[in-house]
N, C-alpha and C. Protein backbone atom coordinates (compact mmCIF):
# COMPACT_ATOMS: atom_id res chain seq x y z
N UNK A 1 76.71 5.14 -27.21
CA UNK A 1 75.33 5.15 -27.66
C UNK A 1 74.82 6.57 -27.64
N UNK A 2 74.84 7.20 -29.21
CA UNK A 2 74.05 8.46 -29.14
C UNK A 2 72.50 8.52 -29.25
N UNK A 3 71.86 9.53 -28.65
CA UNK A 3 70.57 9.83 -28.78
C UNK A 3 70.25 10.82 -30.10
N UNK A 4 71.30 11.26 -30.21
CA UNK A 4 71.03 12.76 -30.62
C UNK A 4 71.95 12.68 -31.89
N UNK A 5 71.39 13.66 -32.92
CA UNK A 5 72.57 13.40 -33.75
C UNK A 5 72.33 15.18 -34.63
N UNK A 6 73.22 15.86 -35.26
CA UNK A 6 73.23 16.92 -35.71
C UNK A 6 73.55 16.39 -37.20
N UNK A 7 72.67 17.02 -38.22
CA UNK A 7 73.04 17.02 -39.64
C UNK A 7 72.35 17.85 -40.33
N UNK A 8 73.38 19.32 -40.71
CA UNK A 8 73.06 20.04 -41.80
C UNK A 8 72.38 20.95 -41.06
N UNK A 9 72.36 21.19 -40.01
CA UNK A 9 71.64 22.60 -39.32
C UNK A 9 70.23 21.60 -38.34
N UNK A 10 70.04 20.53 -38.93
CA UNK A 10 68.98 20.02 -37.96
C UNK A 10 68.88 19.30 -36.34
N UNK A 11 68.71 19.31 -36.01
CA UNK A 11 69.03 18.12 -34.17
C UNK A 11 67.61 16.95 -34.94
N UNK A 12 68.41 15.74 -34.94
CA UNK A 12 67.29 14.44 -34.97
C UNK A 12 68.11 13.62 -33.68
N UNK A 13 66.28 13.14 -32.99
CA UNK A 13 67.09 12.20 -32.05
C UNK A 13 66.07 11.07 -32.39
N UNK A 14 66.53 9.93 -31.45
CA UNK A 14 66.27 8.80 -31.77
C UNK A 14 64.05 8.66 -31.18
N UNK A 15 63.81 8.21 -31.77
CA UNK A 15 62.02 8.58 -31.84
C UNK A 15 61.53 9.28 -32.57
N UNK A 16 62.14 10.53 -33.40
CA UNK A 16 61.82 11.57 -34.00
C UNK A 16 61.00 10.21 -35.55
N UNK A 17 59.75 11.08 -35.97
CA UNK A 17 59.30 10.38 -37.57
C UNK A 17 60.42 11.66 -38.67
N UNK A 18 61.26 10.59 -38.98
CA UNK A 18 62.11 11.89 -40.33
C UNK A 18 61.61 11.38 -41.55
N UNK A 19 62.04 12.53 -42.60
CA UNK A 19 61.91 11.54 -43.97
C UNK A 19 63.62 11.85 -44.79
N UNK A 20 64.23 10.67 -44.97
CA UNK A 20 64.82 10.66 -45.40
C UNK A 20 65.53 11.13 -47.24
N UNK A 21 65.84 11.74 -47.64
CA UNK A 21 65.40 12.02 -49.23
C UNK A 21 67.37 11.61 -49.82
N UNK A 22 66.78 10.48 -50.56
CA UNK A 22 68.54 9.92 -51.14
C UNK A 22 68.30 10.07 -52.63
N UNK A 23 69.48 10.64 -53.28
CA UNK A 23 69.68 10.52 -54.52
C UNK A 23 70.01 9.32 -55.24
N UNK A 24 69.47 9.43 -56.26
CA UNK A 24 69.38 7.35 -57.21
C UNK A 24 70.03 7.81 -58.25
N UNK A 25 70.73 6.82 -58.91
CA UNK A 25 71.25 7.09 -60.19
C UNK A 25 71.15 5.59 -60.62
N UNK A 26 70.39 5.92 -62.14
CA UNK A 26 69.81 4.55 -62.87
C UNK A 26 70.12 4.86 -63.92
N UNK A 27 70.97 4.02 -64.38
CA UNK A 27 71.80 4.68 -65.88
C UNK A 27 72.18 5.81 -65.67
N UNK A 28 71.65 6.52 -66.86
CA UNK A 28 72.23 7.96 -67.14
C UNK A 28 70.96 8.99 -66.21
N UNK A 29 69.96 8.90 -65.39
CA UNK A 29 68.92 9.13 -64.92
C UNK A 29 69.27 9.16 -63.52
N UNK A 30 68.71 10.60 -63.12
CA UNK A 30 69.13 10.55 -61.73
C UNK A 30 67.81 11.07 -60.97
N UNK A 31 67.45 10.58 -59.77
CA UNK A 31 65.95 11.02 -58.92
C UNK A 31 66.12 11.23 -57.61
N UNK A 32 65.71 11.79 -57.05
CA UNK A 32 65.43 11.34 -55.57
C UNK A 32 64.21 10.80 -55.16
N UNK A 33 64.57 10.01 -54.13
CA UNK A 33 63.65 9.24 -53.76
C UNK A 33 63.72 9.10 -52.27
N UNK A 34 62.07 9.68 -51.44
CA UNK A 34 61.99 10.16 -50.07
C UNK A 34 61.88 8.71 -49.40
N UNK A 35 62.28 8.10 -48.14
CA UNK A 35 61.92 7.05 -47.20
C UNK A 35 61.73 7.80 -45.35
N UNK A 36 59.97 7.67 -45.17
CA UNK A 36 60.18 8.24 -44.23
C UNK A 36 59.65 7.62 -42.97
N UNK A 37 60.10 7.81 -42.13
CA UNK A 37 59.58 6.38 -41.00
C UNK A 37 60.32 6.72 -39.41
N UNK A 38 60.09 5.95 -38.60
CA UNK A 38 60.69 6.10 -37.14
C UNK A 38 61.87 6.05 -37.02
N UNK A 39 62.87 6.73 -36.64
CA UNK A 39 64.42 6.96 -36.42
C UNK A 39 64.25 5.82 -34.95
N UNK A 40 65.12 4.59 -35.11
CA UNK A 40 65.04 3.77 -33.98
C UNK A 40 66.41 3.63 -33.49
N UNK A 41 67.51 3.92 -34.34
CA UNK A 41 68.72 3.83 -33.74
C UNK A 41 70.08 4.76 -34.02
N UNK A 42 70.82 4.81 -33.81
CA UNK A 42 71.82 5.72 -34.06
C UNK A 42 73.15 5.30 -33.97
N UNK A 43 74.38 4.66 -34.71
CA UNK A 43 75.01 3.98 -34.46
C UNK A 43 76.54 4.42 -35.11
N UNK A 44 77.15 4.35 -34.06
CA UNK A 44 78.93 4.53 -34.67
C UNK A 44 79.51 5.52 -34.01
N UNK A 45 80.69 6.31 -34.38
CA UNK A 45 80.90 7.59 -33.59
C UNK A 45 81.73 8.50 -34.54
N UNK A 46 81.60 9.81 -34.26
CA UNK A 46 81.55 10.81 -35.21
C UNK A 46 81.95 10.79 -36.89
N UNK A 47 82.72 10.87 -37.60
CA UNK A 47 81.92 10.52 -39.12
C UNK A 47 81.87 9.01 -39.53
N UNK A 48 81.65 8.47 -38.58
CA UNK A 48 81.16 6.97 -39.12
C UNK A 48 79.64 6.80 -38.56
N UNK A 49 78.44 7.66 -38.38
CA UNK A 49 77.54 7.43 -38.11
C UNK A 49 76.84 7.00 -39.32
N UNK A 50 75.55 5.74 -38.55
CA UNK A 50 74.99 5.59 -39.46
C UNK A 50 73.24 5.34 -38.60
N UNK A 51 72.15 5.55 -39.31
CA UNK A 51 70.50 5.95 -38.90
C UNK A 51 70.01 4.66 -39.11
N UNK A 52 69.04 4.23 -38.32
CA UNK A 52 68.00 2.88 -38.71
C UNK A 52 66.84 3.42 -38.60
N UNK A 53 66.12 3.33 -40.00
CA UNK A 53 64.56 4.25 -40.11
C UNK A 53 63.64 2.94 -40.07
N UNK A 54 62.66 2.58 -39.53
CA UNK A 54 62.02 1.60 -39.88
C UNK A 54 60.48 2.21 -40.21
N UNK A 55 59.81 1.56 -40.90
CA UNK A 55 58.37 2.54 -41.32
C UNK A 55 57.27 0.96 -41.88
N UNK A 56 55.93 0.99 -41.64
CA UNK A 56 55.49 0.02 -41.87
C UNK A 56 55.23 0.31 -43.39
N UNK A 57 55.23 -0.53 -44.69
CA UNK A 57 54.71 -0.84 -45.90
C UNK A 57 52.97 -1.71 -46.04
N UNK A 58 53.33 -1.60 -47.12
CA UNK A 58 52.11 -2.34 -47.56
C UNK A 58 51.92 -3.88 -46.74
N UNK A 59 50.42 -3.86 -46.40
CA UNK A 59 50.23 -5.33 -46.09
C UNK A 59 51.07 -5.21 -44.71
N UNK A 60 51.49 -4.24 -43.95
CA UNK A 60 51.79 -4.26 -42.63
C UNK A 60 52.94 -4.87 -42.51
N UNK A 61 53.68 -4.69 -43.16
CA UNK A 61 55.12 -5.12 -43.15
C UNK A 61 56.31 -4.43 -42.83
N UNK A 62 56.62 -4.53 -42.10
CA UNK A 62 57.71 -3.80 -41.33
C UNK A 62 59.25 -3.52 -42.30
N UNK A 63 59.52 -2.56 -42.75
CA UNK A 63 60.69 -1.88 -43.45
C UNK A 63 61.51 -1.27 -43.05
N UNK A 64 63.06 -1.74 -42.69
CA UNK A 64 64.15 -1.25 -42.06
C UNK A 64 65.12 -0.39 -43.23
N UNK A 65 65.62 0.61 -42.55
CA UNK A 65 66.79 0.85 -43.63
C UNK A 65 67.75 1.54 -42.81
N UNK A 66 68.93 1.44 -43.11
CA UNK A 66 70.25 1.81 -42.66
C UNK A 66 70.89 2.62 -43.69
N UNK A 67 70.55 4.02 -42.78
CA UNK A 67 71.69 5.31 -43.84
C UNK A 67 73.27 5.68 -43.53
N UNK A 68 74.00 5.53 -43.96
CA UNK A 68 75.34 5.90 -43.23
C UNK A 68 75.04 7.64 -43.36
N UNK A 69 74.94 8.52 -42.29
CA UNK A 69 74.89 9.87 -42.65
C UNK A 69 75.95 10.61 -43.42
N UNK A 70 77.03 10.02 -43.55
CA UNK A 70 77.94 11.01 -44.30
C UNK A 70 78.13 10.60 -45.81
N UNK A 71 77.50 9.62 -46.18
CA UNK A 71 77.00 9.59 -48.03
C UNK A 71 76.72 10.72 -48.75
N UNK A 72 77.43 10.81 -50.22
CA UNK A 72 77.34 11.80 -50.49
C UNK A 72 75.89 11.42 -51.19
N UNK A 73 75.00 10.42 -51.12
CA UNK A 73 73.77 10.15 -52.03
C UNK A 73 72.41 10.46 -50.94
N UNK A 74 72.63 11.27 -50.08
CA UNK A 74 71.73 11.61 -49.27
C UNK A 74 71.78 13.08 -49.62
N UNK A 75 70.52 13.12 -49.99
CA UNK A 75 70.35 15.01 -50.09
C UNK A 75 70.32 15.56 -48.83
N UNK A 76 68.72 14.86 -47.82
CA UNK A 76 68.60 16.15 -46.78
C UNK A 76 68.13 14.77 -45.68
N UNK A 77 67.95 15.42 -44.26
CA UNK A 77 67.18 14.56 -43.54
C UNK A 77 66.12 15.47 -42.83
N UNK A 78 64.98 15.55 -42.57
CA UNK A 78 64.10 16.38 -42.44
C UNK A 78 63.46 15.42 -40.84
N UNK A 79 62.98 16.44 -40.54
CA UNK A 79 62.25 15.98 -39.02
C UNK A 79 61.32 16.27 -39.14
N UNK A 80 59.79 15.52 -39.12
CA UNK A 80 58.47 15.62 -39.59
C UNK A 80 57.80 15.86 -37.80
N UNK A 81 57.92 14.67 -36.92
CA UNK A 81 57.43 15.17 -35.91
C UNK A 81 58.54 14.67 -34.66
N UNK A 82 58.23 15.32 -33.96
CA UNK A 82 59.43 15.13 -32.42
C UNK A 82 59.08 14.09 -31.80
N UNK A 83 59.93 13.65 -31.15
CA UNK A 83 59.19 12.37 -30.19
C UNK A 83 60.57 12.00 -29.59
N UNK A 84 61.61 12.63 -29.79
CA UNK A 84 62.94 12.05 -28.71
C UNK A 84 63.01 12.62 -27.55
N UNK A 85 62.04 13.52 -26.85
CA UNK A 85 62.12 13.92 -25.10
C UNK A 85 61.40 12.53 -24.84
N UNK A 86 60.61 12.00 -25.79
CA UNK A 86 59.48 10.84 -25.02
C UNK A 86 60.39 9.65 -25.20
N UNK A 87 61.54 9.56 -25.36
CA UNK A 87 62.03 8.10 -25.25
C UNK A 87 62.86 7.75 -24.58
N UNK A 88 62.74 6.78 -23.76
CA UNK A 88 63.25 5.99 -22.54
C UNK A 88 64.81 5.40 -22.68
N UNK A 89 65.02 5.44 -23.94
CA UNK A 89 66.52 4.25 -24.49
C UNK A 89 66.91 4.73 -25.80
N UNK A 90 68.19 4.15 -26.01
CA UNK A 90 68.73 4.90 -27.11
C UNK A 90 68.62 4.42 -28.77
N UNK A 91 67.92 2.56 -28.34
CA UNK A 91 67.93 1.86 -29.05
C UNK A 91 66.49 1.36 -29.44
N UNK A 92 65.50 1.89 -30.37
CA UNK A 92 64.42 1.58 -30.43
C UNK A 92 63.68 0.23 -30.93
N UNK A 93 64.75 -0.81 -30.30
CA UNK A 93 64.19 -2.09 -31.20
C UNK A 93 63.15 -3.15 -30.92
N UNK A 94 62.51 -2.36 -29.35
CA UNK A 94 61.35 -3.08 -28.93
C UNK A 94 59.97 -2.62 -29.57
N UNK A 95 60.16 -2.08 -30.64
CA UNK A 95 59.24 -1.21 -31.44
C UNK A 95 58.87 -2.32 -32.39
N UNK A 96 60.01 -2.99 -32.86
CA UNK A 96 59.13 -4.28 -33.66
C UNK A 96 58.26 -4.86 -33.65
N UNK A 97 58.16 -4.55 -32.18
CA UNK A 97 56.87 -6.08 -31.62
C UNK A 97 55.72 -5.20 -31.20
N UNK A 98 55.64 -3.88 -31.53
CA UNK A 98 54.63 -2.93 -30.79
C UNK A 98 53.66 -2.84 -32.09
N UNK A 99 52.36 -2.44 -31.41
CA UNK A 99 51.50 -1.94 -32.72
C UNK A 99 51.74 -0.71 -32.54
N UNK A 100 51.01 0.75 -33.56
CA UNK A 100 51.24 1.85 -34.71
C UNK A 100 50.69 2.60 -32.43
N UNK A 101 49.34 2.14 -32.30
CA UNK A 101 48.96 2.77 -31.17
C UNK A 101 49.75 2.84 -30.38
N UNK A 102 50.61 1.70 -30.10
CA UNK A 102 51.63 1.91 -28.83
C UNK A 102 52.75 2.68 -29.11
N UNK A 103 52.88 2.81 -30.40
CA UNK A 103 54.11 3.62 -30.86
C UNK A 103 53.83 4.86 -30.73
N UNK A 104 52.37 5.23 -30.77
CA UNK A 104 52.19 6.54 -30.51
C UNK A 104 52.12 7.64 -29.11
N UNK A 105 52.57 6.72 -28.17
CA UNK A 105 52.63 6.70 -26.71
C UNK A 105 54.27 7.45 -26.90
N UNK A 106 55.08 7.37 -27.47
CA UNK A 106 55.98 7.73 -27.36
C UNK A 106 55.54 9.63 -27.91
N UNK A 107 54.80 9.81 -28.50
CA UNK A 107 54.62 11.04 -28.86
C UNK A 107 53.83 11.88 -27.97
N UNK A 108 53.39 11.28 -27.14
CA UNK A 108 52.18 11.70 -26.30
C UNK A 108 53.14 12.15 -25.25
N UNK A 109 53.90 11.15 -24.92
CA UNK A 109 54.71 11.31 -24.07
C UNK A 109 55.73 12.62 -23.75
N UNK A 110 55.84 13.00 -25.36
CA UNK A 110 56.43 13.69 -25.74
C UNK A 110 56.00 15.38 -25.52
N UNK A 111 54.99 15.02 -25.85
CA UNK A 111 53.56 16.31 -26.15
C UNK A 111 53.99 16.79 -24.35
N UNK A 112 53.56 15.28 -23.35
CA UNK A 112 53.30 15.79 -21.98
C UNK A 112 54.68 16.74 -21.62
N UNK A 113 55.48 16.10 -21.95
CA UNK A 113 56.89 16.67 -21.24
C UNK A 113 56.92 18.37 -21.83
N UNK A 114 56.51 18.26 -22.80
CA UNK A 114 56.71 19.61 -23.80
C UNK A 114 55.46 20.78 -22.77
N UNK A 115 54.32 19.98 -22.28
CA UNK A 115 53.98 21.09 -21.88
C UNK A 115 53.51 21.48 -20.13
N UNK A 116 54.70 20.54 -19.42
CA UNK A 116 55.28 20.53 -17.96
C UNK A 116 56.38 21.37 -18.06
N UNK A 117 56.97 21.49 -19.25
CA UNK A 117 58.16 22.87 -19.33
C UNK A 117 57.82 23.66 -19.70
N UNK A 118 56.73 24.13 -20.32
CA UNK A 118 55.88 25.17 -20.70
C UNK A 118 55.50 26.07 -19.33
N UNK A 119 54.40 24.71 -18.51
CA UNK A 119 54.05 25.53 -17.04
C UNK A 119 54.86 25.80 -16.22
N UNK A 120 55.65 25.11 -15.88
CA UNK A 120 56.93 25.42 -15.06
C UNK A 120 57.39 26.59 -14.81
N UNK A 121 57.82 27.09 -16.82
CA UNK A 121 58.69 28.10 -16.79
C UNK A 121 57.20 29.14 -16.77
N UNK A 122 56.35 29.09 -17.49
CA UNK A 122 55.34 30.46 -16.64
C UNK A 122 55.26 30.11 -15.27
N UNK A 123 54.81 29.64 -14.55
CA UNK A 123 54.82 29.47 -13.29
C UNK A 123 56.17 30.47 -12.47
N UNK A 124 57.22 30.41 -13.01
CA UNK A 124 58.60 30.95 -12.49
C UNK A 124 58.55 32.51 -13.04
N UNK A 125 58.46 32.25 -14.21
CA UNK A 125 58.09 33.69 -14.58
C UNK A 125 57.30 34.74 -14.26
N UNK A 126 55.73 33.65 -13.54
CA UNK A 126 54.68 35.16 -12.81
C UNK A 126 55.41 34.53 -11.14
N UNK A 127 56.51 34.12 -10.44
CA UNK A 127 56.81 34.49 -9.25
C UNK A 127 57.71 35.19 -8.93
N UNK A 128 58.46 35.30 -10.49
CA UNK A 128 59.82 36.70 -10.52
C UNK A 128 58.70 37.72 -10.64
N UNK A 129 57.49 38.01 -11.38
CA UNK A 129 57.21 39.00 -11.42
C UNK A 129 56.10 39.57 -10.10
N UNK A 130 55.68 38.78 -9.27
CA UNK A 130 55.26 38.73 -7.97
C UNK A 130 56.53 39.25 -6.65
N UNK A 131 57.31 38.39 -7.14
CA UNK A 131 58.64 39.04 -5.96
C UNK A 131 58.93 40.79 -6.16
N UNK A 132 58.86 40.74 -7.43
CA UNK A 132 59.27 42.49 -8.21
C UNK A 132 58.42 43.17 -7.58
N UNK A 133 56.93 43.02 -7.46
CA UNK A 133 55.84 43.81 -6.92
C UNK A 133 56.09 43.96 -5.30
């Protein structure tokens, strides 16, 4: 069970909001087309991975999708906001049953941790420079 996954120069882990951008081909017509939503799972092991994005639609309807990452019909995967220091498990599927607010607890969560390592490391930094004096 990975948390973490590397593609194309980026780190996505599992909580992160990405947007996904896959190439379509319809007839002779080719587009891309972005899907972007909560990274809830991460599944397989090294080039057999594959992503579960889920994102709410219209009328509050819950939308899953499963990318195998090594398709060649995936252009890019982009990381819109962070949220994998704030998650507890590797598997985000108690998220189904959560509302948009509780989901956002995972970002908050995220925010806090981000800035307890912030103080920390100043904190350490003005007592190296206190010891120096």
């Amino acid at each position: 069970m990975s948390i973490k996954l590397k593609y194309k120069e980026n780190d996505i882990s599992v909580g992160d909001r990405v947007r996904v951008i896959q190439k379509i081909k319809e007839g002779d017509k080719k587009r891309l087309q972005a899907f972007e939503g909560i990274l809830i799972s991460i599944k397989g092991s090294k080039e057999n991975k594959s992503i579960t994005i889920r994102r709410i639609g219209e009328a509050r309807i819950g939308i899953e999708r499963i990318f195998p990452v090594a398709s060649p019909t995936i252009e890019s995967i982009e990381t819109i906001k962070q949220g994998g220091r704030g998650v507890r498990r590797s598997k985000l599927y108690y998220i189904r049953d959560k509302s948009r607010k509780e989901i956002e607890k995972i970002y908050s969560r995220y925010t806090k941790k981000e800035k307890q390592t912030k103080n920390t490391s100043i904190a350490t930094s003005e007592k190296i420079k206190n010891t120096k004096q």
